[in-house]
Each structure stands twice: as structure tokens, then as C-alpha cells.
PDB file of N, CA and C in Angstrom:
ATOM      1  N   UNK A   1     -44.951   0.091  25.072  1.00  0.00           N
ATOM      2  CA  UNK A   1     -45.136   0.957  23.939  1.00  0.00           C
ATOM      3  C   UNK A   1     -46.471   0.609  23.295  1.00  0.00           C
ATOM      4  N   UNK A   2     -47.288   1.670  22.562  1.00  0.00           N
ATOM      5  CA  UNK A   2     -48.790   1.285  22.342  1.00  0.00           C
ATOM      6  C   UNK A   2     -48.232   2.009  21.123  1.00  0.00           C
ATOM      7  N   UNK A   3     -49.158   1.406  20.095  1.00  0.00           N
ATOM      8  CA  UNK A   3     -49.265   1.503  18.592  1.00  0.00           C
ATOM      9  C   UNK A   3     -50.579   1.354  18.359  1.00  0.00           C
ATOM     10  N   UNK A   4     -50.826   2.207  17.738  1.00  0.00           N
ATOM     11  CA  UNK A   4     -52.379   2.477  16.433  1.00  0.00           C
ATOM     12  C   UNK A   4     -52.190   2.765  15.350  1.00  0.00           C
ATOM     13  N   UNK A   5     -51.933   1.346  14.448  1.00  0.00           N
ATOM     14  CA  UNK A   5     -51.581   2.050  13.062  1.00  0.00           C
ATOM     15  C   UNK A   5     -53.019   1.717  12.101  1.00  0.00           C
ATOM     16  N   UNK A   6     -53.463   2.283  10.875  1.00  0.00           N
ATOM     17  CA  UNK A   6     -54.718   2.185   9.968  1.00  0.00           C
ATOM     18  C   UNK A   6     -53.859   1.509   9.048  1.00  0.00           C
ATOM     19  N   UNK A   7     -54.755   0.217   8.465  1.00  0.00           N
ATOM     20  CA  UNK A   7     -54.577  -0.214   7.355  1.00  0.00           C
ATOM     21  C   UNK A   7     -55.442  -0.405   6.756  1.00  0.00           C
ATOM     22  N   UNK A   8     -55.451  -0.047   5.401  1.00  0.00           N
ATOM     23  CA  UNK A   8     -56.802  -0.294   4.304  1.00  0.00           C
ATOM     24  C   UNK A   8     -57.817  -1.158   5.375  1.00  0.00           C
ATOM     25  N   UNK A   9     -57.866  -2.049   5.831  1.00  0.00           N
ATOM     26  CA  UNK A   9     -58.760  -3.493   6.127  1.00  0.00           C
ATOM     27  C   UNK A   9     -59.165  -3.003   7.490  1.00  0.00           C
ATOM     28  N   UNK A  10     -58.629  -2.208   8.358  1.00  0.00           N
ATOM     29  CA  UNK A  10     -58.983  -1.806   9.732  1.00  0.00           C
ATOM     30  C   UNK A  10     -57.812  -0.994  10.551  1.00  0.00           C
ATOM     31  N   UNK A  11     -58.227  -1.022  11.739  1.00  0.00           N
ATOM     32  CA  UNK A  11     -56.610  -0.285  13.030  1.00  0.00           C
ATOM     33  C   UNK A  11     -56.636  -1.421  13.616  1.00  0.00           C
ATOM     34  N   UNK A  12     -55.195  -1.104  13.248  1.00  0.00           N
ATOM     35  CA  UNK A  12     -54.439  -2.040  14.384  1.00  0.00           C
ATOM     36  C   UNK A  12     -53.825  -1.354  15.847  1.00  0.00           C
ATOM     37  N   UNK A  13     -54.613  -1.962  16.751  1.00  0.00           N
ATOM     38  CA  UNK A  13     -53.845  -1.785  17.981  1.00  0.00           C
ATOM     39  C   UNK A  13     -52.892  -3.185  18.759  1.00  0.00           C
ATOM     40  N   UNK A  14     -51.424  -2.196  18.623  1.00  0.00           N
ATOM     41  CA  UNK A  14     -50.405  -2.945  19.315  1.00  0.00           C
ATOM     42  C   UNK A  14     -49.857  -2.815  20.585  1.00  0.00           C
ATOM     43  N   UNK A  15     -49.933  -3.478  21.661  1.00  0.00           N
ATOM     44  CA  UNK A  15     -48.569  -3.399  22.658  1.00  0.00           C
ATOM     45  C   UNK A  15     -47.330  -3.620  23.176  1.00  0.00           C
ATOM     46  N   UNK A  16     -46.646  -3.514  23.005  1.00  0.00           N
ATOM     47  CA  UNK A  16     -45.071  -4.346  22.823  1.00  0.00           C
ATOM     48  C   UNK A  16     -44.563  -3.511  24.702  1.00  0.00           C
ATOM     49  N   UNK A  17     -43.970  -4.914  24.896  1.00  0.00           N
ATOM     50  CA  UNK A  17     -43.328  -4.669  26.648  1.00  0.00           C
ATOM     51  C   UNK A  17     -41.835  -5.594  26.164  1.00  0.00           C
ATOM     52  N   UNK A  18     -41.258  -4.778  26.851  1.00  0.00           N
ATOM     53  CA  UNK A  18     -39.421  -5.523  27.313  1.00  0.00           C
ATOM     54  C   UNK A  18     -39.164  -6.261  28.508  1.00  0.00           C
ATOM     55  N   UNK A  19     -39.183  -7.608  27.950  1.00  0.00           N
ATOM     56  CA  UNK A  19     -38.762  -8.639  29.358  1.00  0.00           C
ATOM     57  C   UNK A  19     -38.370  -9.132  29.123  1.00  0.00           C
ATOM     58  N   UNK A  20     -37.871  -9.902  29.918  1.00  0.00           N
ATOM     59  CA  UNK A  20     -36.612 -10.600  30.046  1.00  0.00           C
ATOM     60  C   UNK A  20     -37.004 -12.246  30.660  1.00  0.00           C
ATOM     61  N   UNK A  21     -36.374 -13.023  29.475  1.00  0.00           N
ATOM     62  CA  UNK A  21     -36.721 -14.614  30.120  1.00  0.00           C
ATOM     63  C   UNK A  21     -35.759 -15.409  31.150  1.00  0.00           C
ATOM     64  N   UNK A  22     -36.354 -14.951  32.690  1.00  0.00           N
ATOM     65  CA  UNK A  22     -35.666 -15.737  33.760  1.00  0.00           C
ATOM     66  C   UNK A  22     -35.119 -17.235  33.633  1.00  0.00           C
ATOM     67  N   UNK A  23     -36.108 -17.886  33.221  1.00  0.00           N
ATOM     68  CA  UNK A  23     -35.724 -19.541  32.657  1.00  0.00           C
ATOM     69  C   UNK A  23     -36.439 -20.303  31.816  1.00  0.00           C
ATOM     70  N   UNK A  24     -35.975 -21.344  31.165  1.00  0.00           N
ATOM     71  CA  UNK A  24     -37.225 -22.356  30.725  1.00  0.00           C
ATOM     72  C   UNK A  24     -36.691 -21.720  28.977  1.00  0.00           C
ATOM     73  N   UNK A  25     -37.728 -21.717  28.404  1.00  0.00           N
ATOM     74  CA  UNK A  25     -37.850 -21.860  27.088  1.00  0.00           C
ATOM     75  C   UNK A  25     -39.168 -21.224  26.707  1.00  0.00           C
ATOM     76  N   UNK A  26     -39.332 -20.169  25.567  1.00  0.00           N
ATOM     77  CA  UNK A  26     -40.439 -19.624  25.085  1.00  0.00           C
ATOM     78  C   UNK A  26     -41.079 -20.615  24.667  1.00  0.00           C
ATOM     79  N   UNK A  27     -43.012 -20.377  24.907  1.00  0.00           N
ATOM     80  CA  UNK A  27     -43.639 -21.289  23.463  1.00  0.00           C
ATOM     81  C   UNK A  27     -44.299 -20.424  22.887  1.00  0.00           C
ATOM     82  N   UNK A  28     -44.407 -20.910  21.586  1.00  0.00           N
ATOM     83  CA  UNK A  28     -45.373 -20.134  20.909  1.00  0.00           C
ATOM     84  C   UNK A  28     -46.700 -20.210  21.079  1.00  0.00           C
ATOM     85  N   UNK A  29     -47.547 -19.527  20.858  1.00  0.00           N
ATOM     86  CA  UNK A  29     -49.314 -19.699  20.999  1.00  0.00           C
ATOM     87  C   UNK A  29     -50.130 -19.263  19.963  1.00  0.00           C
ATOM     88  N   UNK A  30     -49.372 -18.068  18.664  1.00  0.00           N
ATOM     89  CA  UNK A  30     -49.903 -17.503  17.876  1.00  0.00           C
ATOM     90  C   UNK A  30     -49.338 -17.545  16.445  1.00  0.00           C
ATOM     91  N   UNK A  31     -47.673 -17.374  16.730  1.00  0.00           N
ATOM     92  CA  UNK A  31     -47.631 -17.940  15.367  1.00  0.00           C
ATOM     93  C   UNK A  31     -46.797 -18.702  14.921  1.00  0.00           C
ATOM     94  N   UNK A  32     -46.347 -18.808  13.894  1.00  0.00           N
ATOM     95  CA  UNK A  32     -46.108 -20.173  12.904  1.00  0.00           C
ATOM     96  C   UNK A  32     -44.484 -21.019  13.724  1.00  0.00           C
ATOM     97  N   UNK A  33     -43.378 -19.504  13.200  1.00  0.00           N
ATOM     98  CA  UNK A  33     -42.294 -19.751  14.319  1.00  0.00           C
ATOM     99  C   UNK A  33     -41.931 -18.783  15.400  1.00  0.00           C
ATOM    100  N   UNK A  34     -40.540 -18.966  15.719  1.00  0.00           N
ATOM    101  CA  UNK A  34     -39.922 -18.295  16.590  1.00  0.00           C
ATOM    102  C   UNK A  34     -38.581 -18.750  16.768  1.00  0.00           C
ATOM    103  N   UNK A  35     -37.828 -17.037  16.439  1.00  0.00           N
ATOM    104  CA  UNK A  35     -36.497 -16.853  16.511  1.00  0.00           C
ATOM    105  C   UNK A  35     -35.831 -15.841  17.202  1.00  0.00           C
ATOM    106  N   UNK A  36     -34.462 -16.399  18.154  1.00  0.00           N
ATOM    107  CA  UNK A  36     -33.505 -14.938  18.547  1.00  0.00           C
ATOM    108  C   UNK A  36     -33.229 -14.788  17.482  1.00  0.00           C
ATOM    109  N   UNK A  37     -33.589 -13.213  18.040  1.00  0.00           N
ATOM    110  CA  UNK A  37     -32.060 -12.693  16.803  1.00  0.00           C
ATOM    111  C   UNK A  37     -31.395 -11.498  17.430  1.00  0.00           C
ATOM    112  N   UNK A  38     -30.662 -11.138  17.110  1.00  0.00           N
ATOM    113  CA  UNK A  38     -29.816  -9.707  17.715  1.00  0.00           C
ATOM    114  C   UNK A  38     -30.524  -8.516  17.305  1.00  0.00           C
ATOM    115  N   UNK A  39     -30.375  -7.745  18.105  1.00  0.00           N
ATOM    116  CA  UNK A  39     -31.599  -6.294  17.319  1.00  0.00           C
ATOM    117  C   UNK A  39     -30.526  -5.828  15.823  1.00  0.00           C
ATOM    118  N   UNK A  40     -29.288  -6.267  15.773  1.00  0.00           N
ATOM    119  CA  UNK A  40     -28.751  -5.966  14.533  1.00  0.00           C
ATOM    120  C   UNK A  40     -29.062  -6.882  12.936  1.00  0.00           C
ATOM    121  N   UNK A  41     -29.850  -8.042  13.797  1.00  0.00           N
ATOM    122  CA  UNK A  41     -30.483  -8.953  12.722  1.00  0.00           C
ATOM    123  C   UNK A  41     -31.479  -8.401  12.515  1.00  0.00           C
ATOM    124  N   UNK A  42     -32.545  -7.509  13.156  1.00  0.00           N
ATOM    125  CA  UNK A  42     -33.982  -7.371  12.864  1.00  0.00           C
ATOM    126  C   UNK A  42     -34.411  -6.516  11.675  1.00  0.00           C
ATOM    127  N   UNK A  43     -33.344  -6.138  10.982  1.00  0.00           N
ATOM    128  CA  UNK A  43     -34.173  -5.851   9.372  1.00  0.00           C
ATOM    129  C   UNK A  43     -33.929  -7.092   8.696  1.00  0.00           C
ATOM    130  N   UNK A  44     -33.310  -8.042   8.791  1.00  0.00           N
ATOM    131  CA  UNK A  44     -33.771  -9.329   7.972  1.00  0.00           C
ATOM    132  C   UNK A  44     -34.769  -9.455   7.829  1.00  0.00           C
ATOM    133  N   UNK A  45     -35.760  -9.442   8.781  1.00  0.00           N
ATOM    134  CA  UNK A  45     -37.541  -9.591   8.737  1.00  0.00           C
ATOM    135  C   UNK A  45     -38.395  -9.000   7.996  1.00  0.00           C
ATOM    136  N   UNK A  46     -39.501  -9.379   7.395  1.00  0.00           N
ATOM    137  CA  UNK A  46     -40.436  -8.711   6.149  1.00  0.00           C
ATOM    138  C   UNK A  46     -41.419  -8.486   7.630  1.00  0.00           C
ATOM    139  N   UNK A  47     -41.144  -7.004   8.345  1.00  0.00           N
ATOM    140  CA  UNK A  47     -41.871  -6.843   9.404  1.00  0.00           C
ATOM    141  C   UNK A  47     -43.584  -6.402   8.385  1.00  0.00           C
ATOM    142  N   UNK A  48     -44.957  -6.116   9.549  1.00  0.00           N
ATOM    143  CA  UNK A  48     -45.504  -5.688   9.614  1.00  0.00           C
ATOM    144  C   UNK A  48     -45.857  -4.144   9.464  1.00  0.00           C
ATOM    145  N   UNK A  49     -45.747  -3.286   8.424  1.00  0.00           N
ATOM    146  CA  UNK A  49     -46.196  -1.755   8.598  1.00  0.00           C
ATOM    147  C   UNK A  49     -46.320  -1.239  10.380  1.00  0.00           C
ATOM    148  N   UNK A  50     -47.431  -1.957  11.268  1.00  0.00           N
ATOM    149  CA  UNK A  50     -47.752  -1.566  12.411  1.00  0.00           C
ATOM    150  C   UNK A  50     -46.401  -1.889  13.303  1.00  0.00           C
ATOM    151  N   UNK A  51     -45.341  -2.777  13.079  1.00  0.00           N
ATOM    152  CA  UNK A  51     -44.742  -3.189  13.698  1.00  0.00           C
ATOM    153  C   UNK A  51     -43.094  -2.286  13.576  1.00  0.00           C
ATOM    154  N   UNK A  52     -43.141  -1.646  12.756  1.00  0.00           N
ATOM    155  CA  UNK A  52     -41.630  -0.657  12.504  1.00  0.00           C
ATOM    156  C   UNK A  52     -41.309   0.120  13.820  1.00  0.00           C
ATOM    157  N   UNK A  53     -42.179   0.868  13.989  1.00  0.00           N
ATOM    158  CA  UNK A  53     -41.808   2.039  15.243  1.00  0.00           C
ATOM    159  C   UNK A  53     -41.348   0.791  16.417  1.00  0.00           C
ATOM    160  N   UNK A  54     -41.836  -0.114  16.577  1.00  0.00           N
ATOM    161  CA  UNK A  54     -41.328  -0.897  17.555  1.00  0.00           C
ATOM    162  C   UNK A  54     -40.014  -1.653  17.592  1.00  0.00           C
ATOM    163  N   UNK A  55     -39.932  -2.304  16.395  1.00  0.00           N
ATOM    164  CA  UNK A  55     -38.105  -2.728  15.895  1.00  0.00           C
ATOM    165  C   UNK A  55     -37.661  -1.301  16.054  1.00  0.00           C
ATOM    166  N   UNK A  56     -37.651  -0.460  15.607  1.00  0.00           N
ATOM    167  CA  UNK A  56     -36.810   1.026  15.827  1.00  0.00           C
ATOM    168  C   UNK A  56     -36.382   1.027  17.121  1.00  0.00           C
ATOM    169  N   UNK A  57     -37.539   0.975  17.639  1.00  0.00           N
ATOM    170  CA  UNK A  57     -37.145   1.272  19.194  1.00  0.00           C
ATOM    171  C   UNK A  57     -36.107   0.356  19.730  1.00  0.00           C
ATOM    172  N   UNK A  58     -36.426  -0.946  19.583  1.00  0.00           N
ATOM    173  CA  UNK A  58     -35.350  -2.200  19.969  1.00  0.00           C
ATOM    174  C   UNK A  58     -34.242  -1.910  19.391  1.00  0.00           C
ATOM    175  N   UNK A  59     -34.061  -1.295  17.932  1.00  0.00           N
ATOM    176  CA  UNK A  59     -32.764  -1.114  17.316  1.00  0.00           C
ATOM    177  C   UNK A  59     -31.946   0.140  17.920  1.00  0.00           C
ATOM    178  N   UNK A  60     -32.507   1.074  18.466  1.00  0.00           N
ATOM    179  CA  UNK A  60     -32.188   2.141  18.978  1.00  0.00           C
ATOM    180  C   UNK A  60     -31.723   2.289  20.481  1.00  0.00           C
ATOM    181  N   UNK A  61     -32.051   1.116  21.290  1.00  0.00           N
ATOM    182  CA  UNK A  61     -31.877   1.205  22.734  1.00  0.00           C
ATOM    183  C   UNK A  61     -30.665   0.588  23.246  1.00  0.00           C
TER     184      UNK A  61
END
């Protein structure tokens, strides 16, 4: 899924892909943490403006 959203400061371009972790353990590289959660947890999150249409989608599938 590709995203171009405008914010006051610039565009943001996003790509979001669905995969699936065969084994091992995620690491992070960018940010602070990292959590599962169920797509029924994902409005807990103070998402990103650019980042909605994409939780939608996860919440919707």
C-alpha cells in the first residue's frame, strides 16, 4: 500500500507491506519501541495523520 499524505512541514511518502515473521524475533532500527498488538488493539495508538488509511486497512482485513 503507498501513501502520500501533505503536512504543514512537507509530503510524506509511505509504504506499508503484509508479512509474516517465519522465525527469530523482530529488531528495531528506527524507533524507540515495539509492540504486538491485535488489529483490535490498534486505536490505542496516538497514530500518525499519514498512517490512518493503513491501520484501517489492517483493521478491516
Amino acid at each position: 500500500m503507498e501513501i502520500v499524505h501533505e503536512y504543514d512541514f512537507g509530503i510524506v511518502h509511505l509504504s506499508a507491506y503484509f508479512c509474516e515473521l517465519v522465525n527469530g524475533e523482530p529488531v528495531r532500527t528506527e524507533h524507540e519501541s515495539l509492540k504486538w498488538l491485535e488489529k483490535h488493539e490498534l486505536d490505542s495508538l496516538d497514530w500518525a495523520e499519514a498512517n490512518l488509511p493503513t491501520v484501517a486497512k489492517i483493521q478491516n482485513r
